[in-house]
Protein backbone atom coordinates (compact mmCIF):
# COMPACT_ATOMS: atom_id res chain seq x y z
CA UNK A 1 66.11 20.30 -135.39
CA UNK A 2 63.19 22.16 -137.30
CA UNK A 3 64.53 21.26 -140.33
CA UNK A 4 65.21 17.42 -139.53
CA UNK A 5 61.53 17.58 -138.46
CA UNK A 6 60.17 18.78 -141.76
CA UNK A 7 62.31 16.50 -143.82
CA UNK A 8 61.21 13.21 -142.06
CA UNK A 9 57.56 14.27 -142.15
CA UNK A 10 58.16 14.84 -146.02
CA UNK A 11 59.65 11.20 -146.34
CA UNK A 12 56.80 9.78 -144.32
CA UNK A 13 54.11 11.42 -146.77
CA UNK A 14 56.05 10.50 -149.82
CA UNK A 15 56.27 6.88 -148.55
CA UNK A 16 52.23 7.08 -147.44
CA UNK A 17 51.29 7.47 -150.78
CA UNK A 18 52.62 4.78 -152.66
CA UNK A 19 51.09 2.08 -151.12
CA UNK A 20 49.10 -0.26 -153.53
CA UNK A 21 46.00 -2.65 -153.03
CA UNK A 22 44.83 -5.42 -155.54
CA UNK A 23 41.53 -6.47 -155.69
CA UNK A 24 39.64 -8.97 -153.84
CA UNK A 25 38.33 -11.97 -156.11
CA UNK A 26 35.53 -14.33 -154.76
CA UNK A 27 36.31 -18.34 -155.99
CA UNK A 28 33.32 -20.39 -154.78
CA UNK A 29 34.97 -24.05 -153.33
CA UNK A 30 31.37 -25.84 -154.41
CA UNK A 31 31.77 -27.21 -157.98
CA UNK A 32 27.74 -26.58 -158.12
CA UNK A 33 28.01 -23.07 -157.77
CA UNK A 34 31.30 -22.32 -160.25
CA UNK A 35 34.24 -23.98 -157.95
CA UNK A 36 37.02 -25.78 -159.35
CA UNK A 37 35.22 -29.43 -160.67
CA UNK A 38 38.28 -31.17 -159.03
CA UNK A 39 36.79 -30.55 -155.83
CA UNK A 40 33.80 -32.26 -156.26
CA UNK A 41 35.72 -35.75 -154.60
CA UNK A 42 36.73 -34.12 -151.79
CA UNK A 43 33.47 -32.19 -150.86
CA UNK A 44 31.53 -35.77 -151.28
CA UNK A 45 33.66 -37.82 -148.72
CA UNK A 46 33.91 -34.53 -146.33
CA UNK A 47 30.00 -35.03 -146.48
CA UNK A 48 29.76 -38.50 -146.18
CA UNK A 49 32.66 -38.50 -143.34
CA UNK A 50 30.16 -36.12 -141.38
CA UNK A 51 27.15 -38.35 -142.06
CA UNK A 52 25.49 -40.03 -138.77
CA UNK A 53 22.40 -40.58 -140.45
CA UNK A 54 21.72 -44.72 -140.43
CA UNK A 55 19.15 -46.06 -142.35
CA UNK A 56 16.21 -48.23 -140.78
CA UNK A 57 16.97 -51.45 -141.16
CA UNK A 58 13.51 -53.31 -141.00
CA UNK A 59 12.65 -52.18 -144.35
CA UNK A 60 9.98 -49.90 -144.02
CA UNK A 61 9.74 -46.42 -145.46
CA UNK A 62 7.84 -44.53 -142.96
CA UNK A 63 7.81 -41.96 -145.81
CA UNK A 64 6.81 -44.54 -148.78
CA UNK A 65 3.32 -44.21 -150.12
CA UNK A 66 2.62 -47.84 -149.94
CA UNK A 67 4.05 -48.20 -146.56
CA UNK A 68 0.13 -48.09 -144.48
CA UNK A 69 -2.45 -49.74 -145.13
CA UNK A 70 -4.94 -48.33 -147.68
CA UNK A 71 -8.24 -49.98 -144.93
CA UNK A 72 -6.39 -48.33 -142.22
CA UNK A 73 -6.23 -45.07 -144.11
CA UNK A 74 -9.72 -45.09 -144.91
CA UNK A 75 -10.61 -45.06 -141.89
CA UNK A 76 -8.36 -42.63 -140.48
CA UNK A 77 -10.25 -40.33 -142.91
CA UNK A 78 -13.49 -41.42 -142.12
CA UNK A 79 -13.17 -41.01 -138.28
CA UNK A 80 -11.77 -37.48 -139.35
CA UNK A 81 -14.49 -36.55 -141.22
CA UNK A 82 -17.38 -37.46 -138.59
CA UNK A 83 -15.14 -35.57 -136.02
CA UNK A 84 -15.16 -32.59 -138.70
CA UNK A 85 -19.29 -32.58 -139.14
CA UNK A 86 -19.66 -33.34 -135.46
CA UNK A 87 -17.44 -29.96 -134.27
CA UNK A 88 -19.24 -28.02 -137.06
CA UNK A 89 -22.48 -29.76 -135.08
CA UNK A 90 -21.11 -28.50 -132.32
CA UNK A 91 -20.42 -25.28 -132.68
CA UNK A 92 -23.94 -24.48 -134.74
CA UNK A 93 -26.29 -26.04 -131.75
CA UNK A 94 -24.28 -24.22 -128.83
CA UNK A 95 -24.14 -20.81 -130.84
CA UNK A 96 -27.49 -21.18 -132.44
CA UNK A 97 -30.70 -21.41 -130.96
CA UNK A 98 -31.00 -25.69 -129.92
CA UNK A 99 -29.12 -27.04 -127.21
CA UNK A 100 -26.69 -30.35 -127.71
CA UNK A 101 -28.21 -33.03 -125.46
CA UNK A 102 -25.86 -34.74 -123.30
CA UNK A 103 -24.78 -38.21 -123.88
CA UNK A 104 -22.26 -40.52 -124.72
CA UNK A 105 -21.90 -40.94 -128.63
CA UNK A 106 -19.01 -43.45 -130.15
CA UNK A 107 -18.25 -42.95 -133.73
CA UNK A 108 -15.37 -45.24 -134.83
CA UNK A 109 -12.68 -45.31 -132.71
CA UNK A 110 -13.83 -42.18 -130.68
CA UNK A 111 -16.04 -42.33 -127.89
CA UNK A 112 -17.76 -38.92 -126.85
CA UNK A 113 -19.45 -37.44 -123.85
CA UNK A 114 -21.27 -34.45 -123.72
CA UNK A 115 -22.15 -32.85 -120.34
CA UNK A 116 -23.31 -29.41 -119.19
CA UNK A 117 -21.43 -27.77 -116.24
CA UNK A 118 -21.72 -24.84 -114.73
CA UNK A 119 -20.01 -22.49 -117.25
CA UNK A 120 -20.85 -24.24 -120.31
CA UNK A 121 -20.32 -27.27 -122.16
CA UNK A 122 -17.81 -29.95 -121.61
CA UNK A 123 -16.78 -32.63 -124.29
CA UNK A 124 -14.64 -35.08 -123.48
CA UNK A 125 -12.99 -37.00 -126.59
CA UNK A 126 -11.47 -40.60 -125.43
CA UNK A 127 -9.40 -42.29 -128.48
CA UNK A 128 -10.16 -46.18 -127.62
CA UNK A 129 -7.26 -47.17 -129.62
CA UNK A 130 -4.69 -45.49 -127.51
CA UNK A 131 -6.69 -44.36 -124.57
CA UNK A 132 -5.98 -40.82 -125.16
CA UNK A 133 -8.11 -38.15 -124.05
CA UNK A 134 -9.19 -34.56 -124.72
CA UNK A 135 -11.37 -32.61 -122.88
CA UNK A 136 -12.89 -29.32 -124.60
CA UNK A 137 -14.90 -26.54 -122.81
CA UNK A 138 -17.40 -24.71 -124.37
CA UNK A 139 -18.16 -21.72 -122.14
CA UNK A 140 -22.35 -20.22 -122.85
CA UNK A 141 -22.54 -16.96 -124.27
């Protein structure tokens, strides 16, 4: 029984050491990155298949440069500009040694008022165009 021991543990090393392995070869599928160039057809109309994008239909480019209006854009920059040099206002009269006098001030589109309360300084920015508001406090230091 030893002996038939030994003799099929021999076989099973013998037969453990002759296995074999080949090695593993990367093949892109994209034709773009070194695929086969006969799969270019089929990667296109898998794409296109799994498209749900649908494009607007009224003919504007909301992306297209000449798509606004170069009055409106002006503007735009203009109002952002005043609302630049009147925060920089802002900030220099609270911080430095004048006061900001309260009041209601409308600059374009933009209508603000400027009020003390209690802990500081509240501004309150209405947009007249869309009636949005903002409302920024300024605490006193």
């Amino acid at each position: 029984m030893k002996k038939l021991l030994i003799l099929f543990t021999g076989i099973l090393l013998l037969f453990s050491t002759q296995t074999k392995a080949q090695q593993l070869v990367y093949q892109p599928k994209n034709p773009a990155f070194g695929g086969n160039p006969y799969n270019y057809s089929w990667l296109l109309s898998s794409a296109q298949a799994q498209d749900t994008y649908k494009a607007p239909t009224d003919g504007t480019d909301p992306y297209s440069r000449y798509s606004s209006n170069p009055v409106d854009d002006f503007a735009e920059s203009l109002n952002r500009q005043i609302l630049s040099r009147l925060s920089r206002e802002l900030v220099t009269r609270q911080f430095g040694e004048n006061s900001l006098a309260e009041g209601s001030y409308i600059l374009g589109d933009y209508q603000i008022d400027i009020g003390n309360s209690d802990g500081g300084l509240d501004i309150t920015i209405v947009d007249n165009k869309t009636g949005a508001t903002t409302t920024v406090a300024v605490p006193y230091f």
